[in-house]
PDB file of N, CA and C in Angstrom:
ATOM      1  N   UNK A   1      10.385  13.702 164.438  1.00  0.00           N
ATOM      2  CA  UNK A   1       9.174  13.752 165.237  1.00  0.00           C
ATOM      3  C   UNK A   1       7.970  13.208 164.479  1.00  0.00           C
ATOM      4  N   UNK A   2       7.798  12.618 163.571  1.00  0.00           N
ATOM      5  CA  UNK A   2       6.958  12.202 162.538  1.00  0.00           C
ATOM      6  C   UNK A   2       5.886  10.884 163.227  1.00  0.00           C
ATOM      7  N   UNK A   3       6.554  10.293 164.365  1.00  0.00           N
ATOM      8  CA  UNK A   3       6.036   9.313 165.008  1.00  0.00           C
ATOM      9  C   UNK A   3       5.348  10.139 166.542  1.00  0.00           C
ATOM     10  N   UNK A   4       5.644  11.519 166.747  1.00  0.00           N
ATOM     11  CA  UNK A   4       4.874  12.197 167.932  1.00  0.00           C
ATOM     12  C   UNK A   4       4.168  12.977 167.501  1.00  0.00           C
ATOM     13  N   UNK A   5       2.872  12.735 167.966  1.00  0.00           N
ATOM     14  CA  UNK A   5       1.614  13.686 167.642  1.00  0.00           C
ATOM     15  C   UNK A   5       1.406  15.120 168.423  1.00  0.00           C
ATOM     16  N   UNK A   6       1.501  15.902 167.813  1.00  0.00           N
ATOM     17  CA  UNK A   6       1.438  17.080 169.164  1.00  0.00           C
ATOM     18  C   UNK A   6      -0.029  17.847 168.842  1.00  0.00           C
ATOM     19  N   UNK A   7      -0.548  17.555 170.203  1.00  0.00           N
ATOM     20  CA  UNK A   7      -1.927  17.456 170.665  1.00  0.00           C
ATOM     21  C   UNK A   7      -2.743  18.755 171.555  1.00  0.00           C
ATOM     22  N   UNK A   8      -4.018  19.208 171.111  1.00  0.00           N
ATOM     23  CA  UNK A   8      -3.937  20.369 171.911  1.00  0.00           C
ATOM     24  C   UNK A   8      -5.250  19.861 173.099  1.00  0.00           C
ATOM     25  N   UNK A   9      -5.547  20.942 173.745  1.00  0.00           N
ATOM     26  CA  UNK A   9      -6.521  20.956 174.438  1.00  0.00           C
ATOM     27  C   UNK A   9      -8.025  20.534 173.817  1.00  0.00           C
ATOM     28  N   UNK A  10      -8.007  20.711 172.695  1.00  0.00           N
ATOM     29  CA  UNK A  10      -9.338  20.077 171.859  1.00  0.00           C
ATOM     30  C   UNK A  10      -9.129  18.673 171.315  1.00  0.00           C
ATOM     31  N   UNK A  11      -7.965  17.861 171.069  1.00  0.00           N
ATOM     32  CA  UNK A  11      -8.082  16.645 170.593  1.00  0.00           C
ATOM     33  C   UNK A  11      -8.176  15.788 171.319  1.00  0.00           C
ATOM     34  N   UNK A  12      -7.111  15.993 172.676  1.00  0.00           N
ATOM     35  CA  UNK A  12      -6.868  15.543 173.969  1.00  0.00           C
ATOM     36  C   UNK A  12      -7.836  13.545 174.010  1.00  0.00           C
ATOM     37  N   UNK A  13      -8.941  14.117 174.576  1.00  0.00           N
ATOM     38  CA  UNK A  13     -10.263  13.191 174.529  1.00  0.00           C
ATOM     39  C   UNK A  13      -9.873  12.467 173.411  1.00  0.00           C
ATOM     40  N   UNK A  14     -10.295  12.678 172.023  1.00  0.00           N
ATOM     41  CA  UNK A  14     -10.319  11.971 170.888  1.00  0.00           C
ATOM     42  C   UNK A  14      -8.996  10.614 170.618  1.00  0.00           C
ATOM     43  N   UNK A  15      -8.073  11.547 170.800  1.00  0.00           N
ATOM     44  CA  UNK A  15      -6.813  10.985 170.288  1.00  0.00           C
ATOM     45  C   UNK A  15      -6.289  10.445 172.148  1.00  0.00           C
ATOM     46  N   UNK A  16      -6.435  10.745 172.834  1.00  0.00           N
ATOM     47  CA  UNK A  16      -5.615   9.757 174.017  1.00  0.00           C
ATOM     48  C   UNK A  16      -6.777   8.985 175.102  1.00  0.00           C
ATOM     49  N   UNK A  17      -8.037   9.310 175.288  1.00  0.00           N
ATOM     50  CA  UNK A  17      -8.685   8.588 176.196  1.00  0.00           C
ATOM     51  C   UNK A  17      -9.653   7.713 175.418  1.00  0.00           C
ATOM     52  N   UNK A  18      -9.763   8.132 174.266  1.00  0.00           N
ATOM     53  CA  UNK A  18     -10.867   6.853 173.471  1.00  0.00           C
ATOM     54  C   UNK A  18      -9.784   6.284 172.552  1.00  0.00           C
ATOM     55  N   UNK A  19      -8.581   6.196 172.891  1.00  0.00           N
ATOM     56  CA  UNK A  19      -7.657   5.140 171.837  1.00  0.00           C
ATOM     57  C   UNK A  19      -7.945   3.749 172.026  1.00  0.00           C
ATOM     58  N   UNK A  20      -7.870   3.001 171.273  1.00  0.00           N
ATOM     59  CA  UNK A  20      -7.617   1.820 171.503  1.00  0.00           C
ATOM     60  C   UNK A  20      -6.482   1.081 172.068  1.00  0.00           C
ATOM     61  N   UNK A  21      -5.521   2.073 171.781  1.00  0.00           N
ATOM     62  CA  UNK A  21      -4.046   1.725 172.302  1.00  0.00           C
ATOM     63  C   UNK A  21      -3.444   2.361 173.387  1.00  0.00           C
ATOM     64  N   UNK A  22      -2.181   2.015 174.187  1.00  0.00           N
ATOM     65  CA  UNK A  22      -1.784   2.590 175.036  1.00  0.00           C
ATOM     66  C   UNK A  22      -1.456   4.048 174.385  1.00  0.00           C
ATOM     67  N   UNK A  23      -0.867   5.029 174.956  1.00  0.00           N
ATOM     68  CA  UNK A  23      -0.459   6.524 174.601  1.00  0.00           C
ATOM     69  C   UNK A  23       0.484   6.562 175.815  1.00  0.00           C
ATOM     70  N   UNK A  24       1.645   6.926 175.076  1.00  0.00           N
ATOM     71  CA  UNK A  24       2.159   7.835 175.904  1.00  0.00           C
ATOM     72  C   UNK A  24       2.766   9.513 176.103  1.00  0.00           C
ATOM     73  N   UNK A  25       1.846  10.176 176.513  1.00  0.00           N
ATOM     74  CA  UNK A  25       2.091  11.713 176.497  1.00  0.00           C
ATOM     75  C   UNK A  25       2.706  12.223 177.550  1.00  0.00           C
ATOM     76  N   UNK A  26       3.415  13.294 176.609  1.00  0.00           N
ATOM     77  CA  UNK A  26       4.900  14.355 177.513  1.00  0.00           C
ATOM     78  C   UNK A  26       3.897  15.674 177.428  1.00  0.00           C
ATOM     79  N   UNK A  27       3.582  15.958 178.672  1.00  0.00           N
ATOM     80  CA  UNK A  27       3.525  17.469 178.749  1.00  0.00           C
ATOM     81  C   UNK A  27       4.872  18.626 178.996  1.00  0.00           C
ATOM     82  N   UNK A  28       4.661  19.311 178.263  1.00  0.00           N
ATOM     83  CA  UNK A  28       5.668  19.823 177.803  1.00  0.00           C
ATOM     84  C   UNK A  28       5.638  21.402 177.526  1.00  0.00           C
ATOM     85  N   UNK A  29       7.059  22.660 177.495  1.00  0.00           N
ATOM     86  CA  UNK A  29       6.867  23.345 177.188  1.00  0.00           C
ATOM     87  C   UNK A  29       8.215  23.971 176.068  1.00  0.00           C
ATOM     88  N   UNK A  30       8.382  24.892 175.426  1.00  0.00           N
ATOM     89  CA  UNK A  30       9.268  25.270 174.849  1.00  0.00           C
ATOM     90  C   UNK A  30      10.316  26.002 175.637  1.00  0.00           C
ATOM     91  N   UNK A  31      10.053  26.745 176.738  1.00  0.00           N
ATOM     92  CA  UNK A  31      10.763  27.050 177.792  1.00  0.00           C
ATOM     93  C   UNK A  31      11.497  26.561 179.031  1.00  0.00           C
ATOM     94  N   UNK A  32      11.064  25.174 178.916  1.00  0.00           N
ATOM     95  CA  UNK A  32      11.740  23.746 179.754  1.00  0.00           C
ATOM     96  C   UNK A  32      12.825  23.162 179.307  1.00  0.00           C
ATOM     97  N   UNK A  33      13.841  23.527 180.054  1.00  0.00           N
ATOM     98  CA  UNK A  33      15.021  22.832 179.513  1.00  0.00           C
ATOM     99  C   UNK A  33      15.251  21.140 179.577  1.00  0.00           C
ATOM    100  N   UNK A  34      14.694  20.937 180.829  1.00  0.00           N
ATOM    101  CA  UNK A  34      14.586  19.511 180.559  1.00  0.00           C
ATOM    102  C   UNK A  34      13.466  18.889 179.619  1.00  0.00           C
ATOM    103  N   UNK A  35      12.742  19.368 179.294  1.00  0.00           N
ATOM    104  CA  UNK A  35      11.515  19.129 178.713  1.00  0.00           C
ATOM    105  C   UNK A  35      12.421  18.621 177.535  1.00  0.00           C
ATOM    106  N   UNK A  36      13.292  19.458 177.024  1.00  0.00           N
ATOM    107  CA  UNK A  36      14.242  19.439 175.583  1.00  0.00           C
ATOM    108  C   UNK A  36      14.941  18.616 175.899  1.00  0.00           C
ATOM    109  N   UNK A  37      15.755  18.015 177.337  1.00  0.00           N
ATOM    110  CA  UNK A  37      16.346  16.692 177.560  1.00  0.00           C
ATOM    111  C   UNK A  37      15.765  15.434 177.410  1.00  0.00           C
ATOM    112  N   UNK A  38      14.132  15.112 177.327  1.00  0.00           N
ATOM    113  CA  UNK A  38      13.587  14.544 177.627  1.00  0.00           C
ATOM    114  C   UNK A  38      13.318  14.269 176.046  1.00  0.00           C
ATOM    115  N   UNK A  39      13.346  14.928 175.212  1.00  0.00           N
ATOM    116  CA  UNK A  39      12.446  15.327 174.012  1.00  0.00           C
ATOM    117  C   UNK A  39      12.945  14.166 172.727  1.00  0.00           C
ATOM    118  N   UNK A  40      14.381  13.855 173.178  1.00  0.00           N
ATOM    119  CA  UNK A  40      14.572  12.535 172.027  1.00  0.00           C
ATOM    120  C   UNK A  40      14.609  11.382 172.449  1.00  0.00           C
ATOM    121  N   UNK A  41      14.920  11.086 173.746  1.00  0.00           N
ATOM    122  CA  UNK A  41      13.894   9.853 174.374  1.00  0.00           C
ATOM    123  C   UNK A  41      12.598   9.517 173.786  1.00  0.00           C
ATOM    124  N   UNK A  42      11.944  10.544 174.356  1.00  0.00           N
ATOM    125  CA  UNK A  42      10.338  10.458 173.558  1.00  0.00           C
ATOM    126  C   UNK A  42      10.401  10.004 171.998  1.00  0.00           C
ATOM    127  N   UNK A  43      11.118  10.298 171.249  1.00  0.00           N
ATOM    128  CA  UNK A  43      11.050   9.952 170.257  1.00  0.00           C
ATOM    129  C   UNK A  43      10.994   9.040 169.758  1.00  0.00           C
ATOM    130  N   UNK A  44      12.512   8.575 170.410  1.00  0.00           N
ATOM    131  CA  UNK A  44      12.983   7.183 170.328  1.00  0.00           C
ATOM    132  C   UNK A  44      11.885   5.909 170.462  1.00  0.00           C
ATOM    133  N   UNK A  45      11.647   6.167 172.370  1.00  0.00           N
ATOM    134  CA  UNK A  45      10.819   5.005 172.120  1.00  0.00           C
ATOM    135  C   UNK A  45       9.110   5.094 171.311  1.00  0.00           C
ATOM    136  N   UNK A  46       9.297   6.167 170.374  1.00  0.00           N
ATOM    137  CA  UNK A  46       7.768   6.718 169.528  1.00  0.00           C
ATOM    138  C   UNK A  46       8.421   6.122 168.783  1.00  0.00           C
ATOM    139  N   UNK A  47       9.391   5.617 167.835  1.00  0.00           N
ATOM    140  CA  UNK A  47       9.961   4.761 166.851  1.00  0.00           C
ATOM    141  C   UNK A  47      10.161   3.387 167.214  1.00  0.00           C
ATOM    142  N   UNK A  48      10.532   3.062 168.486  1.00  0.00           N
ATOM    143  CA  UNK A  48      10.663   1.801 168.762  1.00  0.00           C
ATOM    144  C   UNK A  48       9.258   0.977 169.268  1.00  0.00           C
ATOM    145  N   UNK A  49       8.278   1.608 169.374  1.00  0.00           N
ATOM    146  CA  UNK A  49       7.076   1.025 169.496  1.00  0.00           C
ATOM    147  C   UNK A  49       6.008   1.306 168.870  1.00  0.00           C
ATOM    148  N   UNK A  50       6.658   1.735 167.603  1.00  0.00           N
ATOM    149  CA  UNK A  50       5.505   1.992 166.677  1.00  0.00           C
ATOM    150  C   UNK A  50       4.811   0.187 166.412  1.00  0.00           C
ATOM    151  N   UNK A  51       3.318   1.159 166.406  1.00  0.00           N
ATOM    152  CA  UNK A  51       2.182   0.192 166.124  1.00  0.00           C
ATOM    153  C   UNK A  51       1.419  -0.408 167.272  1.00  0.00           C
ATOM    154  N   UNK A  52       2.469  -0.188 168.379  1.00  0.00           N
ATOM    155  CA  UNK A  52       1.708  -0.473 169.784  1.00  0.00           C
ATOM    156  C   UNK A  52       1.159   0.019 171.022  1.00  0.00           C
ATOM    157  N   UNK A  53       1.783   1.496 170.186  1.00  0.00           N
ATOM    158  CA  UNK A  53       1.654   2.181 171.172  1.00  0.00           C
ATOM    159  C   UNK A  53       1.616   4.080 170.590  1.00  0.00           C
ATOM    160  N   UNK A  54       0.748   4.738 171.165  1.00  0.00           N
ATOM    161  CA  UNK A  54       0.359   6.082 170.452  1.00  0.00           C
ATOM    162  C   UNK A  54       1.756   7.085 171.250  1.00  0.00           C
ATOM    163  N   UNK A  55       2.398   7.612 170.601  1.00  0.00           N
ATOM    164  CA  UNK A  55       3.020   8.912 171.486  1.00  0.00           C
ATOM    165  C   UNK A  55       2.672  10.242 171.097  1.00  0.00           C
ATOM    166  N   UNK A  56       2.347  11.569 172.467  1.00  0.00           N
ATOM    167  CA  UNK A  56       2.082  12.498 172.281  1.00  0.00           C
ATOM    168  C   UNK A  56       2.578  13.376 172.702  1.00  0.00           C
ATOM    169  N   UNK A  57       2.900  14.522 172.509  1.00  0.00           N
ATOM    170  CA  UNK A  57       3.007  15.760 173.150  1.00  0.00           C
ATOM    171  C   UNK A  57       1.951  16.887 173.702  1.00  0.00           C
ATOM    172  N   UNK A  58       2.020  17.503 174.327  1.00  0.00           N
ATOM    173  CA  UNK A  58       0.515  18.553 174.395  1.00  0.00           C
ATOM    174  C   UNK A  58       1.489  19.736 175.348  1.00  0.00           C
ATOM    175  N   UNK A  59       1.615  20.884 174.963  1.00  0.00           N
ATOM    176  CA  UNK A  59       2.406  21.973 175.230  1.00  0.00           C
ATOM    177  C   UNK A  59       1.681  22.365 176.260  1.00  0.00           C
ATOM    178  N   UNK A  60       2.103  22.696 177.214  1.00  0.00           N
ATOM    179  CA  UNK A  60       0.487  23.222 178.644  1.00  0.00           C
ATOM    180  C   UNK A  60       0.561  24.248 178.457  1.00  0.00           C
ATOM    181  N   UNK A  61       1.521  25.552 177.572  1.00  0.00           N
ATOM    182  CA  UNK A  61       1.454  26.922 177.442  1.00  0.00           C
ATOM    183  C   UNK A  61       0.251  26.970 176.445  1.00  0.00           C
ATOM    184  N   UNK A  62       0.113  26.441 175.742  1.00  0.00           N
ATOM    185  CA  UNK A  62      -1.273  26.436 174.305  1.00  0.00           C
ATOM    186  C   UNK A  62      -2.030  25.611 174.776  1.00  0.00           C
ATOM    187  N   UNK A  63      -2.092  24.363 175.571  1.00  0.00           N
ATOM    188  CA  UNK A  63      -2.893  23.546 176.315  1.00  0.00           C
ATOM    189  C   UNK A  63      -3.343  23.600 177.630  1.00  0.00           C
ATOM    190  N   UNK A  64      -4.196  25.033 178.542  1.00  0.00           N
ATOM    191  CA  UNK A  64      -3.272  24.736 179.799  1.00  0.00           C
ATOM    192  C   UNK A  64      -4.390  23.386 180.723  1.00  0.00           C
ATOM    193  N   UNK A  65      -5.794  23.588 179.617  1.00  0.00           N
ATOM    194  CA  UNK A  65      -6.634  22.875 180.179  1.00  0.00           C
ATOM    195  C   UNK A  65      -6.640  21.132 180.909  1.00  0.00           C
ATOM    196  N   UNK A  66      -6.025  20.639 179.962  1.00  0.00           N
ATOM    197  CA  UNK A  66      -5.749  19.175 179.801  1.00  0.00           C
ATOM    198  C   UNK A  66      -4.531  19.159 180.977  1.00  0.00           C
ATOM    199  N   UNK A  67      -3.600  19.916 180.707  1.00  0.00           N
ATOM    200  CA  UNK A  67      -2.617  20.362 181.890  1.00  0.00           C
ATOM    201  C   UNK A  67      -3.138  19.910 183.682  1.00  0.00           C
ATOM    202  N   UNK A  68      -3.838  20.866 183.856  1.00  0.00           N
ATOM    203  CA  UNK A  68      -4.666  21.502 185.142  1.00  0.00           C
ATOM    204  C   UNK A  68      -5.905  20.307 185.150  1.00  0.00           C
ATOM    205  N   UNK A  69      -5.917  19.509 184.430  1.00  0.00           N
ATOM    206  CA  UNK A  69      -7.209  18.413 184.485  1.00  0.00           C
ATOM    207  C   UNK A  69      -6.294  17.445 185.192  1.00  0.00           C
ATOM    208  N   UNK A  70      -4.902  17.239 184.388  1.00  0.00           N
ATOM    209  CA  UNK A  70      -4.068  15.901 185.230  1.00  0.00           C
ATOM    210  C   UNK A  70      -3.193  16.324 186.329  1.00  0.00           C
ATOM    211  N   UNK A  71      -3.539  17.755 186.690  1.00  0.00           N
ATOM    212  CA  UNK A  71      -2.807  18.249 187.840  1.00  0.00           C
ATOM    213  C   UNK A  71      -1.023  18.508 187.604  1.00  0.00           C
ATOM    214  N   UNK A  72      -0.465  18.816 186.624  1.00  0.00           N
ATOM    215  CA  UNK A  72       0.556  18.806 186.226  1.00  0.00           C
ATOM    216  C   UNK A  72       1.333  19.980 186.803  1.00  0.00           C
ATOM    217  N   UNK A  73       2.160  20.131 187.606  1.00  0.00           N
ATOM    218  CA  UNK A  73       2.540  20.829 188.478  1.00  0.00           C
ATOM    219  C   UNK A  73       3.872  21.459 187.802  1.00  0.00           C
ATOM    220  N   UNK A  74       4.650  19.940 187.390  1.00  0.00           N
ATOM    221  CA  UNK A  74       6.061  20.105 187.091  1.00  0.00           C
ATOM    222  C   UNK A  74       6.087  19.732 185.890  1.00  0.00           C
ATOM    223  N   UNK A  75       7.022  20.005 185.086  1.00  0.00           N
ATOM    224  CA  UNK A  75       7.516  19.505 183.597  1.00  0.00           C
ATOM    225  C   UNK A  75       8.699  19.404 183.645  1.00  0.00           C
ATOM    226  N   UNK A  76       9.149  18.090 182.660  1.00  0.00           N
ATOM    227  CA  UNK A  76       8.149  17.633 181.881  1.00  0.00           C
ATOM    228  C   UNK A  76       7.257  16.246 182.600  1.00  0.00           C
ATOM    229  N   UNK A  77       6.505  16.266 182.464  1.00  0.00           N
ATOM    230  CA  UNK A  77       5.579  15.041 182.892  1.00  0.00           C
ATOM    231  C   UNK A  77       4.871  14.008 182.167  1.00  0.00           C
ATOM    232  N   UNK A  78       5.600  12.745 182.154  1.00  0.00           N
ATOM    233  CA  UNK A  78       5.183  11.695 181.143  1.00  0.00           C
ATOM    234  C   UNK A  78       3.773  10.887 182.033  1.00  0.00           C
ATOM    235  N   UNK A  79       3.261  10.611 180.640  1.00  0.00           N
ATOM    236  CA  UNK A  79       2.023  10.181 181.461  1.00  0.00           C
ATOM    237  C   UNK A  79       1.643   8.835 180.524  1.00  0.00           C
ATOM    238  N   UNK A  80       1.094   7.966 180.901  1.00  0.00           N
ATOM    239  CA  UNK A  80       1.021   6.672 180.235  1.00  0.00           C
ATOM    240  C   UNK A  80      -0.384   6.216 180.625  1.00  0.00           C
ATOM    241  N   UNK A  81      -1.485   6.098 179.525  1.00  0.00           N
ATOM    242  CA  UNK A  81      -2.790   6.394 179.397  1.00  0.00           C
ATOM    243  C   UNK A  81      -2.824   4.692 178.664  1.00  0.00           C
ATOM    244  N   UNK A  82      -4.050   3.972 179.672  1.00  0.00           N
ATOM    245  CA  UNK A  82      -4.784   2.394 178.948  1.00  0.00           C
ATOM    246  C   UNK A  82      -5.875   2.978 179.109  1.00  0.00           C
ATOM    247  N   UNK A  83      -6.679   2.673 177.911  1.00  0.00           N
ATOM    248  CA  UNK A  83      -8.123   2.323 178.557  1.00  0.00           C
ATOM    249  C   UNK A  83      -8.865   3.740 178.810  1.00  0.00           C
ATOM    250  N   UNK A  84      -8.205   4.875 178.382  1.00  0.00           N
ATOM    251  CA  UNK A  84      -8.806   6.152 178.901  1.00  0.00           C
ATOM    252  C   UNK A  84      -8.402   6.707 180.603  1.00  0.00           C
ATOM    253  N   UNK A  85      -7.341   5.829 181.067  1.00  0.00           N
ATOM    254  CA  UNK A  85      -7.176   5.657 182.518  1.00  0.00           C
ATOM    255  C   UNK A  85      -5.517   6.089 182.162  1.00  0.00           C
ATOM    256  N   UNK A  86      -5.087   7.148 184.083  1.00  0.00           N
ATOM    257  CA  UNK A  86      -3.894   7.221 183.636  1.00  0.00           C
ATOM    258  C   UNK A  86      -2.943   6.162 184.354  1.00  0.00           C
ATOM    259  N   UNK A  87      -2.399   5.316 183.709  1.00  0.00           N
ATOM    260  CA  UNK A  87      -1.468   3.538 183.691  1.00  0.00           C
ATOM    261  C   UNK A  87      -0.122   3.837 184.189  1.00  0.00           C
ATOM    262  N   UNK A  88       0.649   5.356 184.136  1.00  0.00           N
ATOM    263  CA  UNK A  88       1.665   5.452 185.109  1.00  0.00           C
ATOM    264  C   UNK A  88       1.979   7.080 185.120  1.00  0.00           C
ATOM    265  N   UNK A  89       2.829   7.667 185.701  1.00  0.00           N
ATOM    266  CA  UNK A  89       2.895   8.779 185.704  1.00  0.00           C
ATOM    267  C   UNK A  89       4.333   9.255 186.111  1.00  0.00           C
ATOM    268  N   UNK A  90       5.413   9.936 185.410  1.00  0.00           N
ATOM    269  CA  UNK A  90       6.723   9.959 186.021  1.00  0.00           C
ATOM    270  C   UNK A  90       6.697  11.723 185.598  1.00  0.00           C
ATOM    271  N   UNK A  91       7.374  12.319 186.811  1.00  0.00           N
ATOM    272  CA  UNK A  91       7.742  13.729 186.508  1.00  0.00           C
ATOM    273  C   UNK A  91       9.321  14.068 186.364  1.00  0.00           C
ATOM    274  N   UNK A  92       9.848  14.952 186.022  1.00  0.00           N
ATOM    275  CA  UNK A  92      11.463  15.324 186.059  1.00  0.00           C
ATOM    276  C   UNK A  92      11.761  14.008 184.283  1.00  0.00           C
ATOM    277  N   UNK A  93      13.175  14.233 184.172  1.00  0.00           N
ATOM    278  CA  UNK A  93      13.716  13.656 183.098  1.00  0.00           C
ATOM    279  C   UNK A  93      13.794  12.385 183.450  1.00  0.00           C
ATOM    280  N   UNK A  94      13.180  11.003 182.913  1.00  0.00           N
ATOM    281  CA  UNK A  94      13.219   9.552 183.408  1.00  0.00           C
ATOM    282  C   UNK A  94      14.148   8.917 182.386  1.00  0.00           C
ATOM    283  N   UNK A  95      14.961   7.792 182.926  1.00  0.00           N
ATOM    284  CA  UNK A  95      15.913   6.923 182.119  1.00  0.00           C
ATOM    285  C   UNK A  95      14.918   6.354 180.979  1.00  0.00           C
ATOM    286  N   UNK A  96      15.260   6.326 179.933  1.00  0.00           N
ATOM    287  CA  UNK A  96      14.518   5.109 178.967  1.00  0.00           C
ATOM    288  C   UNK A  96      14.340   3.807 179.327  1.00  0.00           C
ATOM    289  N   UNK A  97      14.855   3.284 179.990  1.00  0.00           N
ATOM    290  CA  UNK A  97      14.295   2.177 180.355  1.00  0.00           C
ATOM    291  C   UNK A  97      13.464   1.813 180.934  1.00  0.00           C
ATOM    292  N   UNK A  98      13.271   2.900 181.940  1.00  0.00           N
ATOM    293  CA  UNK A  98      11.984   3.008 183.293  1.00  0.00           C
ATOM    294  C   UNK A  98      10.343   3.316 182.623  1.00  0.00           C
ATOM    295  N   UNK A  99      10.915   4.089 181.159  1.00  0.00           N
ATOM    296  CA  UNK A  99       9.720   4.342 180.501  1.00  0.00           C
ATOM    297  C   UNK A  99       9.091   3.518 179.667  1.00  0.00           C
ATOM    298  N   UNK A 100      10.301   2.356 179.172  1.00  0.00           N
ATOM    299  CA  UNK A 100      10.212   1.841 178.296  1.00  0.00           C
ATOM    300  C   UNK A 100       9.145   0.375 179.143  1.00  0.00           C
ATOM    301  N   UNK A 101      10.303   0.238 180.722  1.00  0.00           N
ATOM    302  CA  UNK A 101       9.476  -0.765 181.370  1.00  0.00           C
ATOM    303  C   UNK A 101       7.960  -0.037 181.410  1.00  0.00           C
ATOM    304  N   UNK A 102       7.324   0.899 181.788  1.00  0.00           N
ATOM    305  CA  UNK A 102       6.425   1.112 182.285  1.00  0.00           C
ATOM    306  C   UNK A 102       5.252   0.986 180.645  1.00  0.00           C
ATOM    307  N   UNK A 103       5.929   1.015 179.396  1.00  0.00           N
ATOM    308  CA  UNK A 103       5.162   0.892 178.087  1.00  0.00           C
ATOM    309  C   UNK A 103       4.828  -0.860 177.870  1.00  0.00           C
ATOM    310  N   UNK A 104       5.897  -1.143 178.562  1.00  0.00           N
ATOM    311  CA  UNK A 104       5.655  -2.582 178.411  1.00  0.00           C
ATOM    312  C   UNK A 104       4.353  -3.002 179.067  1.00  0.00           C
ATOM    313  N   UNK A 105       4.494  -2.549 179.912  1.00  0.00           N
ATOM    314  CA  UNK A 105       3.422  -3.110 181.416  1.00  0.00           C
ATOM    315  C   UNK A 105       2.195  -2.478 180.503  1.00  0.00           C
ATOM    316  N   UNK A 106       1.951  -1.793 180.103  1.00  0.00           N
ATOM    317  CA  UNK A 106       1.070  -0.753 179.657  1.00  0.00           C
ATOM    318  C   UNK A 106       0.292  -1.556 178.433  1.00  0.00           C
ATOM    319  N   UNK A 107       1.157  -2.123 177.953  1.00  0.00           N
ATOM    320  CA  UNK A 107       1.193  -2.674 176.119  1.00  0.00           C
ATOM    321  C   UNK A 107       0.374  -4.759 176.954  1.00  0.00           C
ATOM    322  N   UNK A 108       0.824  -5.145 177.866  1.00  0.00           N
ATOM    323  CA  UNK A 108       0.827  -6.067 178.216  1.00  0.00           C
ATOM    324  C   UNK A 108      -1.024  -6.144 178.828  1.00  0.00           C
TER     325      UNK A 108
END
């Protein structure tokens, strides 16, 4: 996990809407089983796009603010942030590729 930043309700702003780079953050909980299906995907492509792209985590049980700001209903919920803007949004466990297309578009 050395390439995922795990982010709370106070960095949120700093580290994902004034980046310079795309981000892509998993809201997430420790009690989500898919969340934990989802959890080395995330990784993966946090290693395969290092340098182009920020990856995060933010737990909505310790975070619930940032949570309830993007309306996060279900987990886990990937969210893909340009520009301070949110650039795509997928809920439930997504194929890597769908995420990977949507980092591209993101990175592009």
């Amino acid at each position: 996990m050395d390439n995922v930043k795990e982010l709370s309700d106070q960095d949120f702003e700093a580290e994902v809407l004034q980046s310079a780079e795309p981000v892509l953050v998993d809201f997430w909980a420790p009690w989500c089983g898919p969340c934990r299906m989802i959890a080395p995907v995330v990784e993966e492509l946090a290693h395969e796009n290092q340098g182009e792209l920020k990856v995060a985590k933010i737990n909505i049980d310790d975070s619930p603010n940032t949570a309830a700001a993007y309306g996060v209903s279900s987990i886990p919920t990937v969210m893909i942030f340009k520009g301070g803007e949110v650039a795509d949004r997928f809920v439930g466990v997504q194929p890597k590729k769908r995420l990977q297309d949507a980092i591209d578009q993101a990175k592009a």
